[in-house]
N, C-alpha and C. Protein backbone atom coordinates (compact mmCIF):
# COMPACT_ATOMS: atom_id res chain seq x y z
N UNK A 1 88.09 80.08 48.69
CA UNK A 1 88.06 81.07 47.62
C UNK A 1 89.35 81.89 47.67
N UNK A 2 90.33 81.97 46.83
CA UNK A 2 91.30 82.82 46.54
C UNK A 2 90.92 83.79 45.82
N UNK A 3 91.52 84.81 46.58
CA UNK A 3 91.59 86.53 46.20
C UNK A 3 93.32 86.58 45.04
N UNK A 4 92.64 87.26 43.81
CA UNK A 4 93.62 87.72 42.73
C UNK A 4 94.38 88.24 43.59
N UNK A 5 95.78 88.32 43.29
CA UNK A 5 96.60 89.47 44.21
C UNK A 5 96.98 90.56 43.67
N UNK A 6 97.02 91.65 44.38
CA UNK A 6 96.86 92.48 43.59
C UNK A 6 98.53 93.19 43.36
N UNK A 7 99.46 92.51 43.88
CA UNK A 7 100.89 92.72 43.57
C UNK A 7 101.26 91.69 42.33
N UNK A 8 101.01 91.90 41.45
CA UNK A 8 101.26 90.38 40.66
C UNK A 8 102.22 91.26 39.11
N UNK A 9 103.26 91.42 38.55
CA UNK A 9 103.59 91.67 37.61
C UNK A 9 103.70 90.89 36.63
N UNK A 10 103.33 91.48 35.07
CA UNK A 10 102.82 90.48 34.02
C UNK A 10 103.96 89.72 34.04
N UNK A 11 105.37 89.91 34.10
CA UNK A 11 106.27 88.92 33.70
C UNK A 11 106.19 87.51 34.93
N UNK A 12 105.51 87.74 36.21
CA UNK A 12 105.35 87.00 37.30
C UNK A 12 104.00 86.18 36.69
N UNK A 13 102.89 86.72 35.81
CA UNK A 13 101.92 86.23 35.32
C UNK A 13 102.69 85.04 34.13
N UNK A 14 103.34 85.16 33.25
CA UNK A 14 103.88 84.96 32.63
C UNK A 14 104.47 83.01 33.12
N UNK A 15 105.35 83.50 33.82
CA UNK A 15 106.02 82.35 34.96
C UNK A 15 104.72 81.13 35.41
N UNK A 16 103.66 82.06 35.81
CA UNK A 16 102.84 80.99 36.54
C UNK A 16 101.95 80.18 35.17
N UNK A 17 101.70 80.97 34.84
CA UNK A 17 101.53 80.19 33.06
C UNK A 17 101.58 79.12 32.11
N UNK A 18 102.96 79.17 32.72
CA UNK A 18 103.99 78.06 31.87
C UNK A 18 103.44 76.13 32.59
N UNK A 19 102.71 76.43 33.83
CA UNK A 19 102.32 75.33 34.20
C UNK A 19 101.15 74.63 33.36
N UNK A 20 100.50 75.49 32.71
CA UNK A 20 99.57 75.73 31.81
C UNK A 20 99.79 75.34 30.08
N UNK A 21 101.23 75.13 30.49
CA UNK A 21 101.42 74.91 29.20
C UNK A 21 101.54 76.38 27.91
N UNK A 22 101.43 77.57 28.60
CA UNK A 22 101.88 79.21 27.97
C UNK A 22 103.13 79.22 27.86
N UNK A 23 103.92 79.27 26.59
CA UNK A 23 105.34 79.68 26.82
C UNK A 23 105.23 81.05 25.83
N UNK A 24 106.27 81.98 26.41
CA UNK A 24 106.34 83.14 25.56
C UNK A 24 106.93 82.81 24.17
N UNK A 25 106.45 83.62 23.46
CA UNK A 25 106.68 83.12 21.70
C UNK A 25 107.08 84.78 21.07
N UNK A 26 106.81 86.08 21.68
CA UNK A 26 107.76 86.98 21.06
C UNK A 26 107.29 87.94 22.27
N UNK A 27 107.81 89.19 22.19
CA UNK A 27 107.60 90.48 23.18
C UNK A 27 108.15 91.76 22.61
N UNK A 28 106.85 92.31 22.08
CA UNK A 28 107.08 93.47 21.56
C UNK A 28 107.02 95.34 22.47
N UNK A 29 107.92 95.75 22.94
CA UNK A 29 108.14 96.39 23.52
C UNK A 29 107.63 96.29 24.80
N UNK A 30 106.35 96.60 25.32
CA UNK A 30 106.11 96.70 26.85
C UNK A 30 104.91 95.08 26.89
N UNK A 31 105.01 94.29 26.11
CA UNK A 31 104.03 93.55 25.85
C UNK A 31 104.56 92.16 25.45
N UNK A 32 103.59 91.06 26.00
CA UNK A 32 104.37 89.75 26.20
C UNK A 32 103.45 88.93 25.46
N UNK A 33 103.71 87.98 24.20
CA UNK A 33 102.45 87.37 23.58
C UNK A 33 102.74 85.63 24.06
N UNK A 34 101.97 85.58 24.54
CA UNK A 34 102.32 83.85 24.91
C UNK A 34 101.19 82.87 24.19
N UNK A 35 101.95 81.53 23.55
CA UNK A 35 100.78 80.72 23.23
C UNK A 35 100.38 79.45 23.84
N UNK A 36 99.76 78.95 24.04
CA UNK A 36 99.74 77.38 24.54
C UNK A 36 98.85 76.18 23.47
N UNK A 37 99.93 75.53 23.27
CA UNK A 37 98.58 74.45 22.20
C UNK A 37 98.28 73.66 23.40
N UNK A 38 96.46 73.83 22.33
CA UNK A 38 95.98 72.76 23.19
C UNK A 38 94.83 71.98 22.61
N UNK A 39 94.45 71.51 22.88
CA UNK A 39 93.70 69.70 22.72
C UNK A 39 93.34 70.28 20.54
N UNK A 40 92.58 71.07 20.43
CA UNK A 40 91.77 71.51 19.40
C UNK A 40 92.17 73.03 18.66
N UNK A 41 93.33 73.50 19.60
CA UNK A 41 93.78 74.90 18.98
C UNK A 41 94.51 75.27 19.70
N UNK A 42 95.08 76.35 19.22
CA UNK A 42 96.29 77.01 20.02
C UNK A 42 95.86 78.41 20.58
N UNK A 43 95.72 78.93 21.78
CA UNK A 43 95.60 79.93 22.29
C UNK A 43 96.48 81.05 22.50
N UNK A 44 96.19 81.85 21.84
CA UNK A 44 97.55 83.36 22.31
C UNK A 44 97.03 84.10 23.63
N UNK A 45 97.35 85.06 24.23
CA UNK A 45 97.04 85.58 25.29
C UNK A 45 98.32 86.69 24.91
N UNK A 46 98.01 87.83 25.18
CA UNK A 46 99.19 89.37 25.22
C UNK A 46 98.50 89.73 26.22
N UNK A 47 100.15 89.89 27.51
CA UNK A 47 100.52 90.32 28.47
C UNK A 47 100.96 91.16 28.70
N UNK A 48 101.00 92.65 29.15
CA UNK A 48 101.36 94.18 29.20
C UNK A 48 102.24 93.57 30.45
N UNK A 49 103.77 94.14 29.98
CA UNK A 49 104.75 93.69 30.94
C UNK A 49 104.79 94.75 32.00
N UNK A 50 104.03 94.85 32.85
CA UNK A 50 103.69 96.03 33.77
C UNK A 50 103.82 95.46 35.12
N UNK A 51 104.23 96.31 35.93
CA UNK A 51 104.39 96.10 37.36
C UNK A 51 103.93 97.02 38.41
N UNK A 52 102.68 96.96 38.99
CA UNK A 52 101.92 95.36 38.83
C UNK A 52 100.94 95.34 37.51
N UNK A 53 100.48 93.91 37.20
CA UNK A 53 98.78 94.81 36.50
C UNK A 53 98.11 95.38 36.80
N UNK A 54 97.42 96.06 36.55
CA UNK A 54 95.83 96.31 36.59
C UNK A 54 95.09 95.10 36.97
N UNK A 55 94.18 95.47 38.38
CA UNK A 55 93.14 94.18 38.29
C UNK A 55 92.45 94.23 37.71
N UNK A 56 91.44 94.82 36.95
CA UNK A 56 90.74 95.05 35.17
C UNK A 56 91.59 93.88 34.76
N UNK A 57 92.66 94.43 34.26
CA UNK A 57 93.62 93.63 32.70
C UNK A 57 93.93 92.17 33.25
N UNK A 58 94.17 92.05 34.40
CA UNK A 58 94.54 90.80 35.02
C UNK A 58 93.34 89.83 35.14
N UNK A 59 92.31 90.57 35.68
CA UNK A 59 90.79 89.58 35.45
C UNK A 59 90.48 89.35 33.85
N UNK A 60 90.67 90.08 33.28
CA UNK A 60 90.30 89.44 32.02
C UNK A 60 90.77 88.92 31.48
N UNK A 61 92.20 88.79 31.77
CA UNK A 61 93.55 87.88 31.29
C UNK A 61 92.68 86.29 31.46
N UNK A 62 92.49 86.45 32.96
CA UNK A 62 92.40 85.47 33.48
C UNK A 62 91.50 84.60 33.15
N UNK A 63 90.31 85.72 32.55
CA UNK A 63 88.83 84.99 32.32
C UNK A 63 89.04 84.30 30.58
N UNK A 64 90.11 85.03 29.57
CA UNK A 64 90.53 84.69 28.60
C UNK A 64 90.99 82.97 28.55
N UNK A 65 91.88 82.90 29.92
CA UNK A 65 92.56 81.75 29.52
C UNK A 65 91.33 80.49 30.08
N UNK A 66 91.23 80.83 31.47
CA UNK A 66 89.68 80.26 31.90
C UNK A 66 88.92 79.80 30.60
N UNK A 67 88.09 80.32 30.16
CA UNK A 67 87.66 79.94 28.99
C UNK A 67 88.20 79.26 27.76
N UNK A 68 89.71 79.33 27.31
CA UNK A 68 89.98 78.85 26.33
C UNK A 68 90.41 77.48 27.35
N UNK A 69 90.78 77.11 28.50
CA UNK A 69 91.06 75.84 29.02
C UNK A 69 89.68 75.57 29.39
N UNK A 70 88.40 75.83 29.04
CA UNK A 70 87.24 75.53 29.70
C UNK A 70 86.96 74.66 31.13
N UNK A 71 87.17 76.06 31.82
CA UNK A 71 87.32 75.24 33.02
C UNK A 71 86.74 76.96 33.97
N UNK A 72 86.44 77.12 35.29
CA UNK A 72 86.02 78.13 35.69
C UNK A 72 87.01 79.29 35.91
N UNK A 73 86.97 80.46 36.43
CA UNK A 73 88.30 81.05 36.17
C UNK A 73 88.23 81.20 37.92
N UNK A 74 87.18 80.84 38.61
CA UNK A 74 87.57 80.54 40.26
C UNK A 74 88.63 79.49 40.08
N UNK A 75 88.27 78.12 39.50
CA UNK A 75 89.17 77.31 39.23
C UNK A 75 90.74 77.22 38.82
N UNK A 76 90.67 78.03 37.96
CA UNK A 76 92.24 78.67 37.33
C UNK A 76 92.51 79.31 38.56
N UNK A 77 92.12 80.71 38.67
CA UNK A 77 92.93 80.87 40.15
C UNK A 77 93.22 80.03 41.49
N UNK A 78 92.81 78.97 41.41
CA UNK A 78 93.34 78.07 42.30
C UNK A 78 94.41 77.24 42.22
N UNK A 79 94.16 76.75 40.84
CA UNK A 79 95.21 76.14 40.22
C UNK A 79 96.41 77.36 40.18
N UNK A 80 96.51 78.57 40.41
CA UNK A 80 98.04 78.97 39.99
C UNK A 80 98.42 79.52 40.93
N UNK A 81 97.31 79.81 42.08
CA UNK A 81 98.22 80.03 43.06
C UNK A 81 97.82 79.17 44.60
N UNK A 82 97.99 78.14 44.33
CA UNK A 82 98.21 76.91 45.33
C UNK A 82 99.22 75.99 45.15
């Protein structure tokens, strides 16, 4: 079981992402909108370019993308940081 970390800044969220197939698509002042197509639709996700996140904003980030890749979000966190 991997523990979220709790040093993680959105632009570092951002980075790990991109394995995922998330590339950033615009960034409006303190805020990062990334999309990823995928199988049936395209998913956005906005990232508060903050250092660090919030673990609130970061779990639900997380549980956002979790769900739109339907897959568990224990799972996703394994996948991004292993």
């Amino acid at each position: 079981m991997h523990r979220i970390p709790r040093d993680l800044s959105g632009r570092d969220l951002c980075k790990l992402l991109e394995r995922f197939g998330y590339a950033i698509t615009r960034q409006t002042g303190s805020h990062i909108r990334l999309t990823a197509q995928q199988l049936t639709h395209e998913h956005h996700i906005t990232i508060p370019n903050h250092d660090p996140l919030k673990l609130g904003t970061l779990n639900k980030i997380l549980h956002d993308i979790a769900e739109s890749l339907k897959i568990s979000k224990e799972k996703l966190i394994q996948q991004l940081w292993d």
